[in-house]
Protein backbone atom coordinates (compact mmCIF):
# COMPACT_ATOMS: atom_id res chain seq x y z
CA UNK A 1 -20.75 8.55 34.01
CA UNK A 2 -21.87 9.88 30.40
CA UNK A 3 -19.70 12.38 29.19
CA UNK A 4 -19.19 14.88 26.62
CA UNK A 5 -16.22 13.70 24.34
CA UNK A 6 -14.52 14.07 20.98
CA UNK A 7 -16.19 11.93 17.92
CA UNK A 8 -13.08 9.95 17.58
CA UNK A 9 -12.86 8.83 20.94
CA UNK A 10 -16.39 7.92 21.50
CA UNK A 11 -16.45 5.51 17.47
CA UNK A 12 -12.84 4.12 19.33
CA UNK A 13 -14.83 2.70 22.24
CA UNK A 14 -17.97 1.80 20.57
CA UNK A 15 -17.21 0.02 17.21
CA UNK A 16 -14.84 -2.95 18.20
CA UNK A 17 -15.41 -5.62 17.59
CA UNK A 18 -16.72 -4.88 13.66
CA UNK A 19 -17.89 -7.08 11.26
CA UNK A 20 -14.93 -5.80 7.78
CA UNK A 21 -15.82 -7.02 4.12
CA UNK A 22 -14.00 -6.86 1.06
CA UNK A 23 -14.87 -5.38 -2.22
CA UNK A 24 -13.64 -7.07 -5.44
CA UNK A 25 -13.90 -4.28 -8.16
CA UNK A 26 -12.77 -4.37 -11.37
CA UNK A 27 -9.64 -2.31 -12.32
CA UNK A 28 -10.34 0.53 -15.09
CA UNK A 29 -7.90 -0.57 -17.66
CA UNK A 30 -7.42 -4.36 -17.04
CA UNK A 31 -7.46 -6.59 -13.89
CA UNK A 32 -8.96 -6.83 -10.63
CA UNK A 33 -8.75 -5.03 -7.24
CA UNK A 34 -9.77 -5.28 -3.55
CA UNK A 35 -10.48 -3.04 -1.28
CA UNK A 36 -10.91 -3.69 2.63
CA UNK A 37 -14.51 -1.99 4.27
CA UNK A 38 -16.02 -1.66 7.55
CA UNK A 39 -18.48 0.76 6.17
CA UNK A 40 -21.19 -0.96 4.67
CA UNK A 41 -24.95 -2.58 5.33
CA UNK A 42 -27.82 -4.40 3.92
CA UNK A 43 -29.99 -1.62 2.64
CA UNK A 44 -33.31 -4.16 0.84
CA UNK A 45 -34.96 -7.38 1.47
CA UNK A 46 -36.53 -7.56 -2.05
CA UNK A 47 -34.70 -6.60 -4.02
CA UNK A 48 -31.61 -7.85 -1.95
CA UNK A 49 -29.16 -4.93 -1.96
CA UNK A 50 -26.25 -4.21 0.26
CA UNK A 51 -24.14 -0.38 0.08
CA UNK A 52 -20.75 0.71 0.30
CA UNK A 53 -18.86 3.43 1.57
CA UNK A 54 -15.72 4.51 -0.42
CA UNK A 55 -13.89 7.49 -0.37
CA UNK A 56 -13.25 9.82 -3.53
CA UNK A 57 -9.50 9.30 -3.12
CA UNK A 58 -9.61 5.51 -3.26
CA UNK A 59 -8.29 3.99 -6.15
CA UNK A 60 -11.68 1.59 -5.86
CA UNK A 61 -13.60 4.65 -6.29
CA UNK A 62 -12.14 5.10 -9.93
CA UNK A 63 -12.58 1.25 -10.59
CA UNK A 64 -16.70 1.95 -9.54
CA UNK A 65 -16.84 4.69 -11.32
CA UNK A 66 -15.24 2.78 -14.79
CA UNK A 67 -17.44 -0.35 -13.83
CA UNK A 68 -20.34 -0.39 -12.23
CA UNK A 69 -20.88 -3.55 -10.36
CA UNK A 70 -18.69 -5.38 -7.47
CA UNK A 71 -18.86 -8.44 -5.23
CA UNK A 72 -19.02 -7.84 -1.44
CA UNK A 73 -16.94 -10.31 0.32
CA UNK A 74 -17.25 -11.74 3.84
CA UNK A 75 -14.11 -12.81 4.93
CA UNK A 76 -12.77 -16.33 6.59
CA UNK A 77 -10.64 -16.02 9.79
CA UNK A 78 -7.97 -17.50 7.24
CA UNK A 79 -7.73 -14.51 5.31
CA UNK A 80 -6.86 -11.84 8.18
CA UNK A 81 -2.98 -10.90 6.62
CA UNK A 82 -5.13 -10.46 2.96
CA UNK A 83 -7.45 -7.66 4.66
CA UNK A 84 -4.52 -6.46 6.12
CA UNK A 85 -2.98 -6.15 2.60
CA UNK A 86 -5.98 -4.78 1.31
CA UNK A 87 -6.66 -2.02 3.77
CA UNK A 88 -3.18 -0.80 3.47
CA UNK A 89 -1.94 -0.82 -0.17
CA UNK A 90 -3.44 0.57 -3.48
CA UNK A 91 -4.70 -1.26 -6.19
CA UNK A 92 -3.14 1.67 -7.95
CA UNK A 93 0.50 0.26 -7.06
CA UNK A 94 0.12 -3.42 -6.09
CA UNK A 95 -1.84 -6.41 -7.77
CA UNK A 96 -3.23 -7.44 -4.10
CA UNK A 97 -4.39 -10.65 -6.20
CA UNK A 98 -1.00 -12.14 -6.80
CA UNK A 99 0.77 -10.45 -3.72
CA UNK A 100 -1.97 -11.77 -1.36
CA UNK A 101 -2.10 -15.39 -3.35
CA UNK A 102 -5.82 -15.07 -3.52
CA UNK A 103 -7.93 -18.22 -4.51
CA UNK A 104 -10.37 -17.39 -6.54
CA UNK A 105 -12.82 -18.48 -9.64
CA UNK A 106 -15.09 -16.26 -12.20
CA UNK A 107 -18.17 -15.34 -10.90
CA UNK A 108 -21.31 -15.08 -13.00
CA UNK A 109 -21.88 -11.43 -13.12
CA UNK A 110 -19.36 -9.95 -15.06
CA UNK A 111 -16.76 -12.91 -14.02
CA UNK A 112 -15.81 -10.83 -11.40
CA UNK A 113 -13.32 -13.26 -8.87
CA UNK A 114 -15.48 -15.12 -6.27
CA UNK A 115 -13.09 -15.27 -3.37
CA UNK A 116 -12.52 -19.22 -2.38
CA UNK A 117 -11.74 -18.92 1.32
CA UNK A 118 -14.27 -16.14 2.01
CA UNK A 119 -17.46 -17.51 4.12
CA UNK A 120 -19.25 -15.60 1.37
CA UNK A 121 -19.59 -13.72 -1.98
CA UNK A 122 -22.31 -11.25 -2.85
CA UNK A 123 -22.41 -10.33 -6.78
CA UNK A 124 -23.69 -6.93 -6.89
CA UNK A 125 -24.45 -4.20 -9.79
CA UNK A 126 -24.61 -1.26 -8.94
CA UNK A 127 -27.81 0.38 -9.14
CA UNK A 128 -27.36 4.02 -7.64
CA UNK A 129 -25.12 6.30 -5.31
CA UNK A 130 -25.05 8.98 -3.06
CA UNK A 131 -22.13 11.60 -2.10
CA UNK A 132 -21.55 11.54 1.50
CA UNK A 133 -18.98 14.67 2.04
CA UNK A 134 -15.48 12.93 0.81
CA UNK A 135 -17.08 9.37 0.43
CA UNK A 136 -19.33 7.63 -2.35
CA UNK A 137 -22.08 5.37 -0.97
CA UNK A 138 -22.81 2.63 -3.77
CA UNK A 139 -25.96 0.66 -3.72
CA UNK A 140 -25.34 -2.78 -5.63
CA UNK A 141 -28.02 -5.27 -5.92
CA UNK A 142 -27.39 -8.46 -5.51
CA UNK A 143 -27.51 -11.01 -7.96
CA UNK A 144 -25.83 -14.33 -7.32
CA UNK A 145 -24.91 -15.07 -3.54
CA UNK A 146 -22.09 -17.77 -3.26
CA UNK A 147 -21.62 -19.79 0.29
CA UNK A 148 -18.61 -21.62 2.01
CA UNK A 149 -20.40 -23.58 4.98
CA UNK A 150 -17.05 -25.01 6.04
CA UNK A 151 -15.21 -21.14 6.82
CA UNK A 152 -15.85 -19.20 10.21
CA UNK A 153 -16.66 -15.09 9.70
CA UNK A 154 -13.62 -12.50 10.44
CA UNK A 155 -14.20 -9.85 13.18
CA UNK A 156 -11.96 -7.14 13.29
CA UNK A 157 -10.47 -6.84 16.91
């Protein structure tokens, strides 16, 4: 039977399992950071661009709003304790790059870090946004798109 409920409880029952991406941003002063997402979507075909929620109390949200371009990652099962890492600390206290032992490589596009183990690596710059009450949405287009054929896609249980 349908019934009336709080918002909480009904998105508790209705969004497992969920698709969760990274975001590799790039630190305002020096470095890199990552930030785990389960908001986000394709938004264009031509031009290919994907959006991102983040909220205005994020330390990723400063690093957009110093640099305006990130790579959206889509995570291997292999890298479930480094979203773990990344949805939990701040890139404002921890270097999740050298605590989580990422593998990585300079992308094109500002030589952001192109995630090895990740099934795949969107390089996006970021081309507007919208406030969305205490969140940012960030629409990146994409312009290099990297592949691992050999890694199997995270879902969030």
């Amino acid at each position: 039977m349908t019934q009336l409920t709080t918002l909480p409880e009904a998105w508790g029952r209705s969004h497992l399992p969920s698709k969760v991406v990274l975001a590799v941003t790039q630190k305002p002063e020096s470095g890199y950071n990552l930030i785990t997402l389960e908001w986000f979507t394709r938004t264009s075909i031509h031009p290919p661009m994907f959006a991102i929620s983040i909220g205005h109390s994020r330390f990723s949200h400063d690093c957009l709003e110093a640099h305006r371009y990130f790579n959206l990652v889509f995570p291997s099962l292999e890298m479930k304790a480094l979203l773990s890492l990344c949805g939990s600390a701040s890139g404002r206290d921890t270097d999740k790059f050298e605590t989580g032992k990422v593998a990585s490589f300079p992308g094109k596009l500002h030589k952001l870090p192109i995630l090895s183990e990740a099934v795949a690596n969107f390089e996006c710059e970021l081309i507007t946004q919208v406030r969305s009450g205490d969140h940012n949405i960030y629409v990146g287009e994409v312009k290099y798109s990297w592949l691992n054929e050999e890694k199997e896609l995270f879902f969030y249980k």
